[in-house]
N, C-alpha and C. Protein backbone atom coordinates (compact mmCIF):
# COMPACT_ATOMS: atom_id res chain seq x y z
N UNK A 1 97.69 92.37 128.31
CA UNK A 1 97.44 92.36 126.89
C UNK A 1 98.77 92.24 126.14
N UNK A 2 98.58 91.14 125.02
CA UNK A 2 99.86 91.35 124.48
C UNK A 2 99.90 92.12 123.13
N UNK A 3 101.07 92.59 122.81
CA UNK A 3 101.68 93.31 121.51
C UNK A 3 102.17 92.58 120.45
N UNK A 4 101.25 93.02 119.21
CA UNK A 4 101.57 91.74 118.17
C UNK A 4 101.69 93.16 117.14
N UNK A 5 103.32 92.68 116.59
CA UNK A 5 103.93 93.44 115.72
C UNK A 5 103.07 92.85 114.29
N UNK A 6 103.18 94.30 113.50
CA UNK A 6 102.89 93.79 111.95
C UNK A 6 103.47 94.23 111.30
N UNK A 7 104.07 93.33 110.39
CA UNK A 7 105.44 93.51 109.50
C UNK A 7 104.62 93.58 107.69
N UNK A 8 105.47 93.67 107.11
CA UNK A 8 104.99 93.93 105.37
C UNK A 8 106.09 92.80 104.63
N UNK A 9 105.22 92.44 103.69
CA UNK A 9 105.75 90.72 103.27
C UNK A 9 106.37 91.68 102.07
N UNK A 10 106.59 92.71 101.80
CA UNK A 10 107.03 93.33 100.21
C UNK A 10 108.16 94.53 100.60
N UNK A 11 108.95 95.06 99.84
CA UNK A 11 109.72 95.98 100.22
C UNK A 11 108.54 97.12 99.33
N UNK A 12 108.87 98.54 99.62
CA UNK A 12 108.15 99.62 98.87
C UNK A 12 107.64 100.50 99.43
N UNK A 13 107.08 101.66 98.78
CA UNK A 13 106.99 102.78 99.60
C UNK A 13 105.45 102.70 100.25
N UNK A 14 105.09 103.59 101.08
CA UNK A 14 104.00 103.59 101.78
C UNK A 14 103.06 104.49 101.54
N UNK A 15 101.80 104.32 100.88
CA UNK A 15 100.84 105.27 100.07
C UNK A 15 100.03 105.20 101.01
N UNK A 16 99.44 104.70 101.48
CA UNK A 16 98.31 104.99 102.66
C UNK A 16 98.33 103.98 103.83
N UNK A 17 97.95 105.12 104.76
CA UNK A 17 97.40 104.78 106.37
C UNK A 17 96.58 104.98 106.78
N UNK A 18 96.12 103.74 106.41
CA UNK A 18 93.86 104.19 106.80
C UNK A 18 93.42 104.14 107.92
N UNK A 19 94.27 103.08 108.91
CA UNK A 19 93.89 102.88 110.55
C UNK A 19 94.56 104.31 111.24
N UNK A 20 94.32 104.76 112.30
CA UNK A 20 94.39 105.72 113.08
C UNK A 20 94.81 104.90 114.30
N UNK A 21 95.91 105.44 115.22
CA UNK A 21 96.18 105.01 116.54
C UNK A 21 94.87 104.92 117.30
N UNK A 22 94.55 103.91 118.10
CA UNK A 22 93.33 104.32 118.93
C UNK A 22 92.33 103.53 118.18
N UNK A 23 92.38 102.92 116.89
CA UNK A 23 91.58 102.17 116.43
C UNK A 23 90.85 101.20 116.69
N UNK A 24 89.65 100.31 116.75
CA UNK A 24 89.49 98.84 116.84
C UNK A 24 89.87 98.06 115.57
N UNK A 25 90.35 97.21 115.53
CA UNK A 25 90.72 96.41 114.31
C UNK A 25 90.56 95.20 114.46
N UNK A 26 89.76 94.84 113.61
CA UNK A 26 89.21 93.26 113.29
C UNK A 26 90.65 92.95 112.01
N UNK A 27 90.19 91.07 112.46
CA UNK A 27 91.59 90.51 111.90
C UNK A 27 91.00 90.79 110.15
N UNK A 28 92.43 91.01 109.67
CA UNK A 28 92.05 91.07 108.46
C UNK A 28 91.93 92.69 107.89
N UNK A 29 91.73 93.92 108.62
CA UNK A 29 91.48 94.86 108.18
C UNK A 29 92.81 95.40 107.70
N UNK A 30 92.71 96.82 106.85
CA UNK A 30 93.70 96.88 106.69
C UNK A 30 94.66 98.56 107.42
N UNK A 31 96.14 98.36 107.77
CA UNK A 31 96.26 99.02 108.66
C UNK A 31 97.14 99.86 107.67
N UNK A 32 97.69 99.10 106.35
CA UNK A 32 98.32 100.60 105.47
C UNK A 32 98.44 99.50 103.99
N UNK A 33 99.03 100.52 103.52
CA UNK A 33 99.45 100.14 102.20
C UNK A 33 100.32 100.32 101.54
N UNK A 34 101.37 99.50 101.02
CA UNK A 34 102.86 99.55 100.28
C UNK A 34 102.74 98.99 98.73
N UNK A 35 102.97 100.35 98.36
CA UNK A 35 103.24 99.98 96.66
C UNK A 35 104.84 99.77 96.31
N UNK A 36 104.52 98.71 95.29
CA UNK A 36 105.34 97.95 94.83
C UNK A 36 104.87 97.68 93.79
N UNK A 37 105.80 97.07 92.74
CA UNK A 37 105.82 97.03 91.10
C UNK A 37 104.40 97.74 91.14
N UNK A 38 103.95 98.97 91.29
CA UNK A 38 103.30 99.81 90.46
C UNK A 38 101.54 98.59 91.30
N UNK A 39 101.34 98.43 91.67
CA UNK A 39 100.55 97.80 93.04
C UNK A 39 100.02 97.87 94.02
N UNK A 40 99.09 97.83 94.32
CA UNK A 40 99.22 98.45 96.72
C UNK A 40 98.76 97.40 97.22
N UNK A 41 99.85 96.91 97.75
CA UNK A 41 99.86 95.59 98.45
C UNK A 41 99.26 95.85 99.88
N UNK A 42 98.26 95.80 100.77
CA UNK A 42 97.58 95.90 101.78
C UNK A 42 98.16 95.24 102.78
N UNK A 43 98.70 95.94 104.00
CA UNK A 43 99.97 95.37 105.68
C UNK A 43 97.91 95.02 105.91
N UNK A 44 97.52 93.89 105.86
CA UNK A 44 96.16 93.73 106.93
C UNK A 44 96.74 93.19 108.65
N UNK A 45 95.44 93.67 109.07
CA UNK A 45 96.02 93.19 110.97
C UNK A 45 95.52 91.85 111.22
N UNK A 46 96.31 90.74 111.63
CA UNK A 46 96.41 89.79 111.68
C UNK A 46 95.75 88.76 112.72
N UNK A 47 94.78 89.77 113.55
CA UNK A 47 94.41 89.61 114.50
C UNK A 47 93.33 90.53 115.45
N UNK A 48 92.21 90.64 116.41
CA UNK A 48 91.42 91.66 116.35
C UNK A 48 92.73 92.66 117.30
N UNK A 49 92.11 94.13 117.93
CA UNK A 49 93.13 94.19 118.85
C UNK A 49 92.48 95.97 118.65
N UNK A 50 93.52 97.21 119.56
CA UNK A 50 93.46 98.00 119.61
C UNK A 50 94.80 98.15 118.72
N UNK A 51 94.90 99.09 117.58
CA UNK A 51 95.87 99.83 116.69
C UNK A 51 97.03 100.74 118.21
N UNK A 52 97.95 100.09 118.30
CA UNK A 52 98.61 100.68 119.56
C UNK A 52 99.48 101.69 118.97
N UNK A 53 100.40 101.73 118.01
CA UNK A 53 101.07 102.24 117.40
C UNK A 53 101.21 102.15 115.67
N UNK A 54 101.91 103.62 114.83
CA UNK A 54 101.83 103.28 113.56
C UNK A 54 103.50 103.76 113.51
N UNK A 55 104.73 102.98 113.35
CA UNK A 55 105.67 103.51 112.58
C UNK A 55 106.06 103.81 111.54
N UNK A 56 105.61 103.94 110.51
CA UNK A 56 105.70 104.92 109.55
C UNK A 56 105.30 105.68 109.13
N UNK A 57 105.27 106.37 107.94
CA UNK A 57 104.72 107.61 107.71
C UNK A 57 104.26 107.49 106.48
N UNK A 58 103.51 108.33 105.95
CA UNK A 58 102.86 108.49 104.21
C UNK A 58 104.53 108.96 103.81
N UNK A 59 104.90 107.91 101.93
CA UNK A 59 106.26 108.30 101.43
C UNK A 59 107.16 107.90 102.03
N UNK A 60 107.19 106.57 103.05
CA UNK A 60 108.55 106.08 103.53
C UNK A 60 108.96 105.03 102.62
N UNK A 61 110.21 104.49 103.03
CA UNK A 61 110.28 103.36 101.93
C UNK A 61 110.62 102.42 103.24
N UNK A 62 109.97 101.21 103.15
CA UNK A 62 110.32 100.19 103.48
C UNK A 62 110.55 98.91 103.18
N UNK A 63 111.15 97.80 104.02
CA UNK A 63 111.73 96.42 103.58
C UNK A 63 110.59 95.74 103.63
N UNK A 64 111.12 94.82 103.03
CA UNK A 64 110.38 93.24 103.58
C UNK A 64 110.29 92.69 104.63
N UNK A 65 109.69 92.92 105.22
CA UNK A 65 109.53 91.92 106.97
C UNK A 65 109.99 93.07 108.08
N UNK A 66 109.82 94.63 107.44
CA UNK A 66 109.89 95.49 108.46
C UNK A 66 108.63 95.75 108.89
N UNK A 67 108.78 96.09 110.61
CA UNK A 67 107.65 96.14 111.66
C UNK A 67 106.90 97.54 111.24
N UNK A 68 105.50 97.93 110.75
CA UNK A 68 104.94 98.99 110.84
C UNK A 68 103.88 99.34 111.50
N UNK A 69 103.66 99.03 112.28
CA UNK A 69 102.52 98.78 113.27
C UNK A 69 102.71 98.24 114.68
N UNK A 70 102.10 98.22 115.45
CA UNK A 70 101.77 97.44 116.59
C UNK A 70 100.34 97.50 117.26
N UNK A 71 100.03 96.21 117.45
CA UNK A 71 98.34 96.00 117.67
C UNK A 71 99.01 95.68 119.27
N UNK A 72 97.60 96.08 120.11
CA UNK A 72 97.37 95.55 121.50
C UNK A 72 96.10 94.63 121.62
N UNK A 73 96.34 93.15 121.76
CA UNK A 73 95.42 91.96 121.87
C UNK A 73 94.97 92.27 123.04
């Protein structure tokens, strides 16, 4: 099985993490959420897969094109 990283197209902090490690995730769902200009821009999973890992946390701040997730295809 392979590991397909998911990155966030916005820099900003992280208000919610709705997927749980251990998840099923259909493409498209969503695995967190980063507000920006006052917004919550939705990280969706890009692909179906098992939620393998979540690196961040509720209140982090992150970049643009940083990895917060990892799905197992």
């Amino acid at each position: 099985m392979a590991d397909i990283k998911i990155v966030t197209e916005v820099a900003g902090r992280v208000c919610a993490l709705p997927a749980s490690v251990g998840a099923s995730l259909s493409e498209g769902d969503e695995i967190a959420f980063v507000e920006a200009m006052k917004m919550e821009i939705p990280v969706p999973a890009p692909t179906t897969g098992t939620l393998k890992s979540v690196l961040v946390k509720l209140d982090d701040v992150v970049a643009e094109g940083q990895v917060v997730a990892i799905i197992e295809s």
